[in-house]
Structure formats: C-alpha cells, structure tokens
N, C-alpha and C. Protein backbone atom coordinates (compact mmCIF):
# COMPACT_ATOMS: atom_id res chain seq x y z
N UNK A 1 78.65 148.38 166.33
CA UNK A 1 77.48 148.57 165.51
C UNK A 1 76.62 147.31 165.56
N UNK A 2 75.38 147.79 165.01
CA UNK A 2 74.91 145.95 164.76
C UNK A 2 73.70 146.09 163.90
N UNK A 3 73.36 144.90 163.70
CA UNK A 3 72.29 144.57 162.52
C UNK A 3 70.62 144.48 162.77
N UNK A 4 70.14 144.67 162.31
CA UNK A 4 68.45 144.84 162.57
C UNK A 4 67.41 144.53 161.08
N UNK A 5 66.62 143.40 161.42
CA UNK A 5 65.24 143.00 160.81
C UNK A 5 64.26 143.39 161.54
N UNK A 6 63.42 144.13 160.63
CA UNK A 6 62.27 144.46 160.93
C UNK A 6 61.13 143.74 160.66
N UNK A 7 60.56 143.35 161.59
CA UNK A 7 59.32 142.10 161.23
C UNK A 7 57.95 142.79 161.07
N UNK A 8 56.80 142.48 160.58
CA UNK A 8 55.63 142.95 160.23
C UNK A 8 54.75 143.12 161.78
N UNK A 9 55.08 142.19 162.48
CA UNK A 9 54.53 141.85 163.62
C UNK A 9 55.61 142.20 165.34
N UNK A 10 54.62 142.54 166.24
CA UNK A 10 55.85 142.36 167.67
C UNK A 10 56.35 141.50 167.39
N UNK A 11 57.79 140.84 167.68
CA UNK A 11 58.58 139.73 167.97
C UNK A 11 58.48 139.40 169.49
N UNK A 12 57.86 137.90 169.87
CA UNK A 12 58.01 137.54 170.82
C UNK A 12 59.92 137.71 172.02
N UNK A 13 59.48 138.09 172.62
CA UNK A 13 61.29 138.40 172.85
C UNK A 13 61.76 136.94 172.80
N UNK A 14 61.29 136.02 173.88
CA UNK A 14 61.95 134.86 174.12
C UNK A 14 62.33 134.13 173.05
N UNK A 15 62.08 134.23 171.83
CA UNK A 15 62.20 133.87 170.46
C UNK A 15 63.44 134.05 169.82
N UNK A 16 63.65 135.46 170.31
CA UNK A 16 64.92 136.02 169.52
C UNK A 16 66.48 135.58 170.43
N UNK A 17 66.84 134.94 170.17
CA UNK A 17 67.88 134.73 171.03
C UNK A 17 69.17 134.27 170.02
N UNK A 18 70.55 133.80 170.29
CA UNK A 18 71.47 133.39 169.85
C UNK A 18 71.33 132.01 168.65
N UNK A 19 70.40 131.37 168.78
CA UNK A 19 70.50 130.42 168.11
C UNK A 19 69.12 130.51 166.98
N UNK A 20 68.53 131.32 167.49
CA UNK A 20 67.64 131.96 166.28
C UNK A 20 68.04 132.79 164.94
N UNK A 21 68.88 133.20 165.26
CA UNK A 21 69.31 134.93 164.67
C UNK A 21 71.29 134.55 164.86
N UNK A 22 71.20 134.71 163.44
CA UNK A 22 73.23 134.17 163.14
C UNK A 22 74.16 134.77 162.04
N UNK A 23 75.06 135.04 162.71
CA UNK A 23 75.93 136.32 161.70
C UNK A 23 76.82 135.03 161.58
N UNK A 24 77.19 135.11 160.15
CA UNK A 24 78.52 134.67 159.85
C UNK A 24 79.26 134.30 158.36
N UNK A 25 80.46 134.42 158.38
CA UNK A 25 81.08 134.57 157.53
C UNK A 25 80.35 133.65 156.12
N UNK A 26 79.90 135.04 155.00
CA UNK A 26 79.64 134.60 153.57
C UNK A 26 80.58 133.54 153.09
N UNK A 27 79.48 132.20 152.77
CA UNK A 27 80.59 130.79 152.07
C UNK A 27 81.20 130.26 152.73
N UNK A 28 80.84 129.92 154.08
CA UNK A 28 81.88 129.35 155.01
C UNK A 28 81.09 128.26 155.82
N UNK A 29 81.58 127.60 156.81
CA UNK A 29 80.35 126.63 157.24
C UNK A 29 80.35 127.76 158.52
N UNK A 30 79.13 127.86 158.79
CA UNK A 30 78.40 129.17 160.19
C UNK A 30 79.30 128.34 161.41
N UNK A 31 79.22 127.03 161.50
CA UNK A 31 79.76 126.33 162.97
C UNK A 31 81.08 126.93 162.89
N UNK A 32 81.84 127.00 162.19
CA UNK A 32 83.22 127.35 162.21
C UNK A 32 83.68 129.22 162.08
N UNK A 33 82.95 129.67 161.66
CA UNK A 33 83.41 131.21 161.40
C UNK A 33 81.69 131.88 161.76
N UNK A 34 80.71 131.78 162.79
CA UNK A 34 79.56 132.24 163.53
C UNK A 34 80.33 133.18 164.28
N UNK A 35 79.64 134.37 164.12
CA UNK A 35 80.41 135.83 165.34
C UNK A 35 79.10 135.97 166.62
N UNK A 36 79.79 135.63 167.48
CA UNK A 36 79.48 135.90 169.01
C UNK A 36 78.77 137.43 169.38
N UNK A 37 77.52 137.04 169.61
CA UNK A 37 77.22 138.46 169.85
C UNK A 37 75.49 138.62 170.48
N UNK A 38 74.78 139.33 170.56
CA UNK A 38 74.04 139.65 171.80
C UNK A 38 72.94 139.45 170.65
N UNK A 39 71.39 139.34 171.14
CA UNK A 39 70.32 139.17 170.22
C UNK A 39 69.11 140.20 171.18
N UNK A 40 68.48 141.35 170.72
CA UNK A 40 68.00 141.96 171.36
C UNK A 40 66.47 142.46 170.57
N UNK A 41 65.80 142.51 170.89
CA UNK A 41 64.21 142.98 170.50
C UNK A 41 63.98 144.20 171.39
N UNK A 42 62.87 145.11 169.93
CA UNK A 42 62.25 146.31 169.94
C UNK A 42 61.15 146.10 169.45
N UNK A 43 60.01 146.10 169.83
CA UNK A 43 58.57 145.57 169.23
C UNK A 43 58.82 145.09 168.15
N UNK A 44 59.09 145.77 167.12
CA UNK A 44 58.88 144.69 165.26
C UNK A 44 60.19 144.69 165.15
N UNK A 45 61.23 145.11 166.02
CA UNK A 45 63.01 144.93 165.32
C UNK A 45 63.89 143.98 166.27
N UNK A 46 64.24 143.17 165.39
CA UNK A 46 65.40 141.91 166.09
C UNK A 46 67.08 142.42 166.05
N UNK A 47 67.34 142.85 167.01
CA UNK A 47 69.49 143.52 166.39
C UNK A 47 70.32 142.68 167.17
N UNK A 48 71.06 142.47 166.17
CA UNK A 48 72.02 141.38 166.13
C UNK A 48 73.62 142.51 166.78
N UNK A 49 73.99 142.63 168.13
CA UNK A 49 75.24 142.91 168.06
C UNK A 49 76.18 142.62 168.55
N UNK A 50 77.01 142.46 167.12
CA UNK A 50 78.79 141.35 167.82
C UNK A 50 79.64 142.00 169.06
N UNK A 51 79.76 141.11 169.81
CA UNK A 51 80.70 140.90 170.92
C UNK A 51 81.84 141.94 170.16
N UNK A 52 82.49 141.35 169.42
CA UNK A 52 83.70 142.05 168.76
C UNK A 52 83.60 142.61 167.70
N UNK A 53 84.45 143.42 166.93
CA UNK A 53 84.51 144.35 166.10
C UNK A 53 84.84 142.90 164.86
N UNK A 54 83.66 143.19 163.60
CA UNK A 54 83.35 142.16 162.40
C UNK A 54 85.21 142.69 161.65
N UNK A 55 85.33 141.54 160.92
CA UNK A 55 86.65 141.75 160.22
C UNK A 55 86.35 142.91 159.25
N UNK A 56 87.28 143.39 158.82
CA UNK A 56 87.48 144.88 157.32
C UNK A 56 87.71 143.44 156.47
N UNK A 57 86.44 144.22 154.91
CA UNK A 57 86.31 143.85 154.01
C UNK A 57 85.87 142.40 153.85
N UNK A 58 85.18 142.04 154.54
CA UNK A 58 84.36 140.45 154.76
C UNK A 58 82.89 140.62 154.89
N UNK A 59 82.94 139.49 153.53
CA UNK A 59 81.18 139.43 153.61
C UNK A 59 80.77 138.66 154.94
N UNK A 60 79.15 139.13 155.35
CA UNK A 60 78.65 138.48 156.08
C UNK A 60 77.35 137.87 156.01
N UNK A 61 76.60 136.81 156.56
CA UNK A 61 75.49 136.51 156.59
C UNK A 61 74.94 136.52 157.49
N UNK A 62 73.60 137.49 157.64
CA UNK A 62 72.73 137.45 158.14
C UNK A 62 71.59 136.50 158.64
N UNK A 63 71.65 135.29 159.35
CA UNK A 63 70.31 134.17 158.85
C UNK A 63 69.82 134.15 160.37
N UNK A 64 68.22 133.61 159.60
CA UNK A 64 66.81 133.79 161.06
C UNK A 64 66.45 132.48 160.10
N UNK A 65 66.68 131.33 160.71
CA UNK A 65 66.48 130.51 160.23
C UNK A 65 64.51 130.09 160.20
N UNK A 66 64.09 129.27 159.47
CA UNK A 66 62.67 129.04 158.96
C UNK A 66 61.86 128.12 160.69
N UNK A 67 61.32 129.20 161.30
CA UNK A 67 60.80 128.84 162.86
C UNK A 67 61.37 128.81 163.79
N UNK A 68 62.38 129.81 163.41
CA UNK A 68 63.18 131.02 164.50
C UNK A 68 63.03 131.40 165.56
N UNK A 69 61.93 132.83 164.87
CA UNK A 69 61.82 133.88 165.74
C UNK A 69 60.16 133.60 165.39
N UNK A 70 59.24 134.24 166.46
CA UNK A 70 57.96 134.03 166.39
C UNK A 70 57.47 134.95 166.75
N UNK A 71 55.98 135.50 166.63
CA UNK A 71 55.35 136.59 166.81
C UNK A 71 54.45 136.83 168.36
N UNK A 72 53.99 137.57 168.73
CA UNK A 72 53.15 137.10 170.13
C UNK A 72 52.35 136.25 169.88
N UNK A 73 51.30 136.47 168.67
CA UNK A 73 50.45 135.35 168.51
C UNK A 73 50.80 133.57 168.53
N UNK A 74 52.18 133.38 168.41
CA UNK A 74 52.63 132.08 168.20
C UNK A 74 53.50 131.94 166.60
N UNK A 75 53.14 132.90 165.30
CA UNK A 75 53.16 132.16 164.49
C UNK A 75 54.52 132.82 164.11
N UNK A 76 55.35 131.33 163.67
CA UNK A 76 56.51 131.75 163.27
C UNK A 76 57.09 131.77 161.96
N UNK A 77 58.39 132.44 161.81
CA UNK A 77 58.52 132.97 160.27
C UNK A 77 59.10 131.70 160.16
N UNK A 78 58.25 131.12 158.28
CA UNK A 78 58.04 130.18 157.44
C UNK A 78 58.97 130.03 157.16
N UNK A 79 59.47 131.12 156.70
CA UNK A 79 60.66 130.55 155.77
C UNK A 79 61.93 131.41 155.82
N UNK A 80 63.22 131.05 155.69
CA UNK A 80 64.58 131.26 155.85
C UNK A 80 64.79 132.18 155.43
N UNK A 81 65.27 133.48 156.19
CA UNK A 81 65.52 134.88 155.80
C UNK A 81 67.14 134.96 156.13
N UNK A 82 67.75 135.19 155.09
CA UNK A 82 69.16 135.79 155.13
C UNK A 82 69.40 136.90 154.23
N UNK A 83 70.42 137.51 154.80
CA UNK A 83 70.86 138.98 154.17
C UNK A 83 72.08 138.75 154.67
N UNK A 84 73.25 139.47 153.28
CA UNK A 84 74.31 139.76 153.08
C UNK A 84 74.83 140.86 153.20
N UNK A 85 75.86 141.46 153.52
CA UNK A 85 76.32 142.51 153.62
C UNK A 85 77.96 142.37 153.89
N UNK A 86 78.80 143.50 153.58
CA UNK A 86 79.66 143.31 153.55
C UNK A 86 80.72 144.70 154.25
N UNK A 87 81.57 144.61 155.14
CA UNK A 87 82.37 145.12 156.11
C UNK A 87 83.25 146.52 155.24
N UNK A 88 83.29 147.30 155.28
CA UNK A 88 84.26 148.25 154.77
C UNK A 88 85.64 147.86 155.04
N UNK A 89 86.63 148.31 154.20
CA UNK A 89 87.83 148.60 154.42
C UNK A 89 88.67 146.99 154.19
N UNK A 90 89.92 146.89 154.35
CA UNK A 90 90.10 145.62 153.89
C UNK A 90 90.91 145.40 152.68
C-alpha cells in the first residue's frame, strides 16, 4: 500500500524524492526507525511506497519537510507538513 499528499499545485517531480518525503516511526528519532521506500508523483499527488510491509499496530509519521517538495513554478512548501497514522492489527 502507500501514502499520498495532495498538493494545491503540479509537484515538480524532481522535488519529490527520498529525502524530501519520510515515513517513520511516531516518537522515535526518523535516522534510526525511517522505512525505505519509493517516492512517486501524479500532477498534484506525492505517494510514498514502502519497500516492505509497515509493522501491525505502529504509529507512523508522515513528514515533507519545510522546502521539500516544490511546485513547477519554483515555489516551495513553507512550512513542515506531517501526518500520522497508524498500522492495523498488532
């Protein structure tokens, strides 16, 4: 499966890549528990999907850190977007 933000604007593709756009374990430091996984663009949608199957019953974080990902025009998102969500089962 995998995750998707929808931006107001196209997303430049070259923008969206691995170090833009970061899944990883809720409350944890990201360097140590970050899940490996592919970064892909659809005109206004960025999807995040893991290499491997996310753990049962673990929160996750979503983060596009503040001048990330950018639009065709150049201008990039201001400010730090994360979303939580959390794994079934567990």
């Amino acid at each position: 499966s995998r995750v998707g933000v929808t931006f107001s604007e196209f997303v430049d593709v070259k923008s969206a890549w691995a170090g833009s756009v970061r899944v990883y374990e809720t409350g944890t430091d990201p360097a140590l528990t970050r899940v490996d996984g592919h970064v892909s663009t659809q005109e206004n949608i960025v999807n995040f999907s893991p290499k491997q199957m996310l753990r049962p019953g673990v929160s996750y974080t979503l983060e596009i850190p503040a001048g990330g990902v950018r639009d065709y025009s150049g201008n990039v998102i201001a400010e730090a977007f994360t979303s939580t969500f959390k794994t079934a089962g567990g």
